[in-house]
PDB file of N, CA and C in Angstrom:
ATOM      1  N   UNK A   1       6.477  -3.744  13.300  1.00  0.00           N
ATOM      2  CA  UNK A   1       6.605  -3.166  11.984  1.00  0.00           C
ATOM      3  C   UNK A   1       7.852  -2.309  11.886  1.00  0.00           C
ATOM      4  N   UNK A   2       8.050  -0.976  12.357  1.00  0.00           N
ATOM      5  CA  UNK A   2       9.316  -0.259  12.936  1.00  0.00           C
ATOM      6  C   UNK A   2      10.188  -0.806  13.983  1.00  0.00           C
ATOM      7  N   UNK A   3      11.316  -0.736  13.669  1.00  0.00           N
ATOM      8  CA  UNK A   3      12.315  -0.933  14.357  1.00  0.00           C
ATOM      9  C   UNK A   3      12.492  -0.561  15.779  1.00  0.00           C
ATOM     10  N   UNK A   4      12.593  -0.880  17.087  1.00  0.00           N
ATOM     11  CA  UNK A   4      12.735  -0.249  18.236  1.00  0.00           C
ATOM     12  C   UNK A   4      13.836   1.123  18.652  1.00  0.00           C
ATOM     13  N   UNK A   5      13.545   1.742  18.893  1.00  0.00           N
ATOM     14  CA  UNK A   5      14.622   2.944  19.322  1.00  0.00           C
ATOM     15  C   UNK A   5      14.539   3.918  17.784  1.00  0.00           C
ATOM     16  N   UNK A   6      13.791   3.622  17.201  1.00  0.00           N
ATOM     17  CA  UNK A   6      13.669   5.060  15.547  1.00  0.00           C
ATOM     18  C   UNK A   6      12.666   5.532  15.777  1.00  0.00           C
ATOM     19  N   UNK A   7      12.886   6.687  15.904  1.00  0.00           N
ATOM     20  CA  UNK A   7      12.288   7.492  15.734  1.00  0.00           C
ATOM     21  C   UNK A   7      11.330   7.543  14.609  1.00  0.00           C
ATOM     22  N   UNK A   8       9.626   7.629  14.655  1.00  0.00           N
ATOM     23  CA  UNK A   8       8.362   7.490  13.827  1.00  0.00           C
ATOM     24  C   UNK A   8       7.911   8.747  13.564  1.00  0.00           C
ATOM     25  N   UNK A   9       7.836   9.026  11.827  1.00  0.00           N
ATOM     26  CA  UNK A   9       7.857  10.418  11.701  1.00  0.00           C
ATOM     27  C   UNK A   9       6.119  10.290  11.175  1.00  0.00           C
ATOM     28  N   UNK A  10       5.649  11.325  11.495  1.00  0.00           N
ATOM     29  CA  UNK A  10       4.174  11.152  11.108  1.00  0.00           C
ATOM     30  C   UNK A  10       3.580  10.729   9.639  1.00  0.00           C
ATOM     31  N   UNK A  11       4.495  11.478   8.657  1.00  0.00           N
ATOM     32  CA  UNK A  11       4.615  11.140   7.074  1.00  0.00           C
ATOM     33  C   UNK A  11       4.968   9.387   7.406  1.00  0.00           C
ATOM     34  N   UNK A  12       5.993   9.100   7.918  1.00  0.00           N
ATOM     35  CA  UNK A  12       5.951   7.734   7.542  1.00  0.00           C
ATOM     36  C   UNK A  12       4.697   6.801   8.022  1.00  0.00           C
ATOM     37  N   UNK A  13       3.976   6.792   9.002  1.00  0.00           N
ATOM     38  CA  UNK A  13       2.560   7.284   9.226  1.00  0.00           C
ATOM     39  C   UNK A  13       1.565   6.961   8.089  1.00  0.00           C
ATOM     40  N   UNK A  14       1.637   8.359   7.653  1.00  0.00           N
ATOM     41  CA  UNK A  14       0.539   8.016   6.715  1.00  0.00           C
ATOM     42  C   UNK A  14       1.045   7.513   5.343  1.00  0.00           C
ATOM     43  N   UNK A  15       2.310   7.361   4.979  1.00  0.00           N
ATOM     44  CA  UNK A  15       2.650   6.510   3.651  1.00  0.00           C
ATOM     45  C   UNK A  15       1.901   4.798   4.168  1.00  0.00           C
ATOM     46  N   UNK A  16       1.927   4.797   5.143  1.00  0.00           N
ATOM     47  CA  UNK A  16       1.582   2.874   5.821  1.00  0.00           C
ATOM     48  C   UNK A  16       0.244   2.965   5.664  1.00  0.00           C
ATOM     49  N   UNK A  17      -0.613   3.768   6.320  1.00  0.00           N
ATOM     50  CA  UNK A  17      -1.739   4.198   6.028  1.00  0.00           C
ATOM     51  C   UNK A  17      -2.495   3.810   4.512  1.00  0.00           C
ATOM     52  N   UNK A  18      -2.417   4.977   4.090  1.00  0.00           N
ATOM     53  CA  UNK A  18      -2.057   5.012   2.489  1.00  0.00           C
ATOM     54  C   UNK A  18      -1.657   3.536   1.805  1.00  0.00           C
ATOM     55  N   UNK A  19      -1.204   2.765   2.295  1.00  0.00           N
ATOM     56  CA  UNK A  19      -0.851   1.999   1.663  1.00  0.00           C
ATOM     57  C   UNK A  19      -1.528   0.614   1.977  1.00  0.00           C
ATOM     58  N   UNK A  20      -1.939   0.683   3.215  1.00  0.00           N
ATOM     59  CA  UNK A  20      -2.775  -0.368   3.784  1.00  0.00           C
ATOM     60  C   UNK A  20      -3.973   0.043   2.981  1.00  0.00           C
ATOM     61  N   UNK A  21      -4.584   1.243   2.528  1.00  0.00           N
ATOM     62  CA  UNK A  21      -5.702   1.500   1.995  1.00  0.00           C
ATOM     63  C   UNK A  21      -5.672   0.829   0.778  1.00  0.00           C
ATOM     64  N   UNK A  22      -4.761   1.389  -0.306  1.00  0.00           N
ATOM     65  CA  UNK A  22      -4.358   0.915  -1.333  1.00  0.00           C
ATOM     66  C   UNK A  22      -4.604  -0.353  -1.525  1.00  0.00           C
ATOM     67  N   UNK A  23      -4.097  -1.087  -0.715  1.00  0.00           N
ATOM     68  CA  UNK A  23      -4.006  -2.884  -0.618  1.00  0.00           C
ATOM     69  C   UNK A  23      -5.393  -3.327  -0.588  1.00  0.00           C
ATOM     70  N   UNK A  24      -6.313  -2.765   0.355  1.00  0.00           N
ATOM     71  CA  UNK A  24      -7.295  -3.164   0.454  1.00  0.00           C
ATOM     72  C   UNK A  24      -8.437  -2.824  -0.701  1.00  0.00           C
ATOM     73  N   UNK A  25      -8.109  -1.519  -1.232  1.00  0.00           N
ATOM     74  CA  UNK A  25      -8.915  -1.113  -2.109  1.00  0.00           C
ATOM     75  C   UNK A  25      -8.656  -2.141  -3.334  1.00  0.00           C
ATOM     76  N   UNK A  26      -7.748  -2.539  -3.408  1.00  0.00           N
ATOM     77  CA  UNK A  26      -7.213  -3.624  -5.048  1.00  0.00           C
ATOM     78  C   UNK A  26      -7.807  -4.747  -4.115  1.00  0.00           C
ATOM     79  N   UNK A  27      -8.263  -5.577  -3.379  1.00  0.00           N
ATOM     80  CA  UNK A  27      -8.790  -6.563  -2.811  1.00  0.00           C
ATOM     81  C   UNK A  27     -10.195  -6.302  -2.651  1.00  0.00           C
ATOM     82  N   UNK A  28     -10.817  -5.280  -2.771  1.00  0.00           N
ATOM     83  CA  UNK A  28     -12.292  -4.948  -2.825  1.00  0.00           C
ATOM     84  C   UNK A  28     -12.531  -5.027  -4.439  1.00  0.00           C
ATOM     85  N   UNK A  29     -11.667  -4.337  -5.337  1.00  0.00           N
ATOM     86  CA  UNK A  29     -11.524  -4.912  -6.750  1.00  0.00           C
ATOM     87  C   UNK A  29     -11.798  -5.553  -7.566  1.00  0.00           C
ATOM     88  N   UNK A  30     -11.100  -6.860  -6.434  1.00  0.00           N
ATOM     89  CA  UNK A  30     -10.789  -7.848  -7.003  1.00  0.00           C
ATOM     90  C   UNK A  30     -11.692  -9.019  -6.981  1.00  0.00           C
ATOM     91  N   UNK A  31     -12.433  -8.643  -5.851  1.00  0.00           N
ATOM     92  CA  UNK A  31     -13.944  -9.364  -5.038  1.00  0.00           C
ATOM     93  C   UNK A  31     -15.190  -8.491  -6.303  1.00  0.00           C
ATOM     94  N   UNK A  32     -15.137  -7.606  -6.314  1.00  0.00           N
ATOM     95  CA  UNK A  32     -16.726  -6.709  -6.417  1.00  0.00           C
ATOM     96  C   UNK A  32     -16.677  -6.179  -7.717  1.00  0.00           C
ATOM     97  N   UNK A  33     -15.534  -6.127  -8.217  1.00  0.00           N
ATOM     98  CA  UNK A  33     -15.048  -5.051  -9.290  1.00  0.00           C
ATOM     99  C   UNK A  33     -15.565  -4.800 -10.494  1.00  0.00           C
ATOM    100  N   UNK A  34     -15.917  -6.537 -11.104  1.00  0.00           N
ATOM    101  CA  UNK A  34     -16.850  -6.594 -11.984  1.00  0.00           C
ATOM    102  C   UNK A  34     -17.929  -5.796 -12.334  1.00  0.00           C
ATOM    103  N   UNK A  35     -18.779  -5.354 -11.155  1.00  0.00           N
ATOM    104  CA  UNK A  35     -19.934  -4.387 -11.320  1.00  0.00           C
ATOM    105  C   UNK A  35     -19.149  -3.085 -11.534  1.00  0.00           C
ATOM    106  N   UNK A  36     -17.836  -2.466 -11.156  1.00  0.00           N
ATOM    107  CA  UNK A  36     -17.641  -1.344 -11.422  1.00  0.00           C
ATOM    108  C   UNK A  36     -16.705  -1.125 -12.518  1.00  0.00           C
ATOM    109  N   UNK A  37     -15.795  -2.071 -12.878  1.00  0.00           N
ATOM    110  CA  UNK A  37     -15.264  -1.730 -13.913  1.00  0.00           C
ATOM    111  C   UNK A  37     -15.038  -2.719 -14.909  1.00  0.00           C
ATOM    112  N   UNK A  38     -16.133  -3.388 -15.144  1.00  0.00           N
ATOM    113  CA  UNK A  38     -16.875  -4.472 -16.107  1.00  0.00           C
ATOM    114  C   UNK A  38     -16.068  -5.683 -16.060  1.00  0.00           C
ATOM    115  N   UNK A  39     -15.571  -6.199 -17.045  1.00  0.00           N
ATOM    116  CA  UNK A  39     -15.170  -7.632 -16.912  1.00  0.00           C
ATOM    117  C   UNK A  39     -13.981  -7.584 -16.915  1.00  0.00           C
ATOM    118  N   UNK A  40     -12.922  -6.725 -17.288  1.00  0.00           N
ATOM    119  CA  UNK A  40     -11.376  -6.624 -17.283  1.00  0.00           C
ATOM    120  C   UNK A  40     -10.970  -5.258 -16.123  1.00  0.00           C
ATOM    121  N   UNK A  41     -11.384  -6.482 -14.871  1.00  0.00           N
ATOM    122  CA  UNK A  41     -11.193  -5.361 -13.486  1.00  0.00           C
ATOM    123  C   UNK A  41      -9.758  -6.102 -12.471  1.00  0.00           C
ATOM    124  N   UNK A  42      -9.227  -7.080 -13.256  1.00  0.00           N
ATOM    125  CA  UNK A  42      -8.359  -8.029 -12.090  1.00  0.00           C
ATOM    126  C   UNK A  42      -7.122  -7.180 -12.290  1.00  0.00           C
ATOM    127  N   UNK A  43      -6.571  -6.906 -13.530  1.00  0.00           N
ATOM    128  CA  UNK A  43      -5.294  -6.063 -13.576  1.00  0.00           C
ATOM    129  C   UNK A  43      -5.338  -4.965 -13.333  1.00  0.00           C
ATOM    130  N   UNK A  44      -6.609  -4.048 -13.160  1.00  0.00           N
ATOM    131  CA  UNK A  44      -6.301  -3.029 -12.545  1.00  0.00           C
ATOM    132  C   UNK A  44      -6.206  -3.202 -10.921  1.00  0.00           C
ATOM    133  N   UNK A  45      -6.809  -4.223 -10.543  1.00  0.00           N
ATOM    134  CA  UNK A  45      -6.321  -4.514  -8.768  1.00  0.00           C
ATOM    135  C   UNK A  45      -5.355  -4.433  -9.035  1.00  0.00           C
ATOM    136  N   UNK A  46      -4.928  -6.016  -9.380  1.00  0.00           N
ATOM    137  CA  UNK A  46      -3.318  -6.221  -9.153  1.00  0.00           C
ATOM    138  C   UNK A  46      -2.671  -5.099  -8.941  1.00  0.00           C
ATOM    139  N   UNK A  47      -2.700  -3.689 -10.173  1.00  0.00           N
ATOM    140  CA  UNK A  47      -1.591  -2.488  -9.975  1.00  0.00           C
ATOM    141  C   UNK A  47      -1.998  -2.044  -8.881  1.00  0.00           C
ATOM    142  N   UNK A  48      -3.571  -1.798  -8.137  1.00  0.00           N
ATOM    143  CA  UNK A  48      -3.650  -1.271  -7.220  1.00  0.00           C
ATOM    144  C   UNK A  48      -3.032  -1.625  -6.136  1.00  0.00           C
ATOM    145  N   UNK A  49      -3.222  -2.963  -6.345  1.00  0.00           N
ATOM    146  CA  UNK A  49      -2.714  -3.954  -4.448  1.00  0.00           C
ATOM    147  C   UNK A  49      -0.645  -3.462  -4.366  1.00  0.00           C
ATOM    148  N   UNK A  50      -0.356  -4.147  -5.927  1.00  0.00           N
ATOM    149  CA  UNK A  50       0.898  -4.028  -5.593  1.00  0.00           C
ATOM    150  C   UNK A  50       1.564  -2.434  -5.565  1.00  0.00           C
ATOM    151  N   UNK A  51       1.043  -1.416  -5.696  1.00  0.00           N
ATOM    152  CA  UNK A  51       1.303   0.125  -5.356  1.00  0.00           C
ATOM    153  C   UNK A  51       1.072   0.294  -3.958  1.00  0.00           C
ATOM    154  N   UNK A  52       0.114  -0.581  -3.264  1.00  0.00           N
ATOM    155  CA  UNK A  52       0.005  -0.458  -1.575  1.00  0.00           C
ATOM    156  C   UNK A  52       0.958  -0.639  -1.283  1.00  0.00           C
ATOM    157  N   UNK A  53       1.548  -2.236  -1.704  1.00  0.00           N
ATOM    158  CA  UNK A  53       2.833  -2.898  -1.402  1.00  0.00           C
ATOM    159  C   UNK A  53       4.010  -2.207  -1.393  1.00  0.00           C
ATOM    160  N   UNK A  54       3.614  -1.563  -2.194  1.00  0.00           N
ATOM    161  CA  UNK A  54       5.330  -0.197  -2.332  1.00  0.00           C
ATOM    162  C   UNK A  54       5.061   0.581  -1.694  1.00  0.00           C
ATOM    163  N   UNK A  55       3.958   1.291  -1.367  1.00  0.00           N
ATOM    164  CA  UNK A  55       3.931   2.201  -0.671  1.00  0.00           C
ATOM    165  C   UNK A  55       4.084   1.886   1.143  1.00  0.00           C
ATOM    166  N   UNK A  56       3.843   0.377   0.893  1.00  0.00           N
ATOM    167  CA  UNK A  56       4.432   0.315   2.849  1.00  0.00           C
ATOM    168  C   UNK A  56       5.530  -0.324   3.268  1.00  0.00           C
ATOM    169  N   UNK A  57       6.501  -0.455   1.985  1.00  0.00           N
ATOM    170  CA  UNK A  57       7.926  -1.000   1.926  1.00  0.00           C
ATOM    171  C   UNK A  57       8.320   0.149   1.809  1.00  0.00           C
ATOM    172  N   UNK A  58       8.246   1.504   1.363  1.00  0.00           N
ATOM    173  CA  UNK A  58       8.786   2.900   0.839  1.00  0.00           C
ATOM    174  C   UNK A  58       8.665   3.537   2.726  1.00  0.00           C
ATOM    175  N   UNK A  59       7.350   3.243   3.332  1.00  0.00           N
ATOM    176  CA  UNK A  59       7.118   3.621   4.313  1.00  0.00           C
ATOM    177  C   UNK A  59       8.288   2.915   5.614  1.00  0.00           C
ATOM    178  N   UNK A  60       8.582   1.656   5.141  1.00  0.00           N
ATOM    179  CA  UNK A  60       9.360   1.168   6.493  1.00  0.00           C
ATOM    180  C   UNK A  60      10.673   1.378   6.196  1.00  0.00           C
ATOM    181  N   UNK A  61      11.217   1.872   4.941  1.00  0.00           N
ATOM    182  CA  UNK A  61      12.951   2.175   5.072  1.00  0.00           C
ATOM    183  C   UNK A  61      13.029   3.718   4.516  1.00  0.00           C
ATOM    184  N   UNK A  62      11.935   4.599   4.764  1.00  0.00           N
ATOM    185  CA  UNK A  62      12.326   6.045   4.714  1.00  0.00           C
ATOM    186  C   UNK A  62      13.304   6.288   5.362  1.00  0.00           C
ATOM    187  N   UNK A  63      13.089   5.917   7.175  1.00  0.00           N
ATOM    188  CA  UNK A  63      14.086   6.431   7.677  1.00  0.00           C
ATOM    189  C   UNK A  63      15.146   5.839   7.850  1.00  0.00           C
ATOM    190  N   UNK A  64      15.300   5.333   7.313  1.00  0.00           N
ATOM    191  CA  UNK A  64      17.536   4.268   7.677  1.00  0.00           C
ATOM    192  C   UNK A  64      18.480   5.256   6.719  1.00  0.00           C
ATOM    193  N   UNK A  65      19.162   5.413   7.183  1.00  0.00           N
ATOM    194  CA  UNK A  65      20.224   5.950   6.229  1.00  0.00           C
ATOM    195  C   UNK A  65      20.837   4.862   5.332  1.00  0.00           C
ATOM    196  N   UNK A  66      21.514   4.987   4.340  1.00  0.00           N
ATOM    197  CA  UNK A  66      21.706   4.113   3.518  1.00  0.00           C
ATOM    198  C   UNK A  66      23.160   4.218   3.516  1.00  0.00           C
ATOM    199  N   UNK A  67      23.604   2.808   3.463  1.00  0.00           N
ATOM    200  CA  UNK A  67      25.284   2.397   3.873  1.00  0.00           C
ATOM    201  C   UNK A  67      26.329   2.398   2.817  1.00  0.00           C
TER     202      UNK A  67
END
């Protein structure tokens, strides 16, 4: 996932975290969701899953400096 020889800061950590949650929570959603948030529950996954998605792309280039 990280690059060899960078240094892993604990925040970047839990943004992956966080974001693996995220993903999964819009995939529990997207399965079950119906009972919790009635019949128009797929687009609120979707935003959920794809906010994981950013949040563990945000997590793997915190640390690079930018060229």
């Amino acid at each position: 996932m990280f690059e060899k020889n960078e240094p892993i800061r604990s925040w970047q950590y839990t943004l992956f975290i966080l974001g693996v949650s995220l993903c999964l929570l819009g995939a529990f959603l997207m399965v079950v969701g119906e009972g919790i948030l009635a019949e128009n529950h797929s687009g609120i996954a979707a935003v959920v899953g794809i906010s994981g998605i950013g949040l563990i792309a945000r997590a793997r280039n915190c640390g690079k400096k930018q060229e």
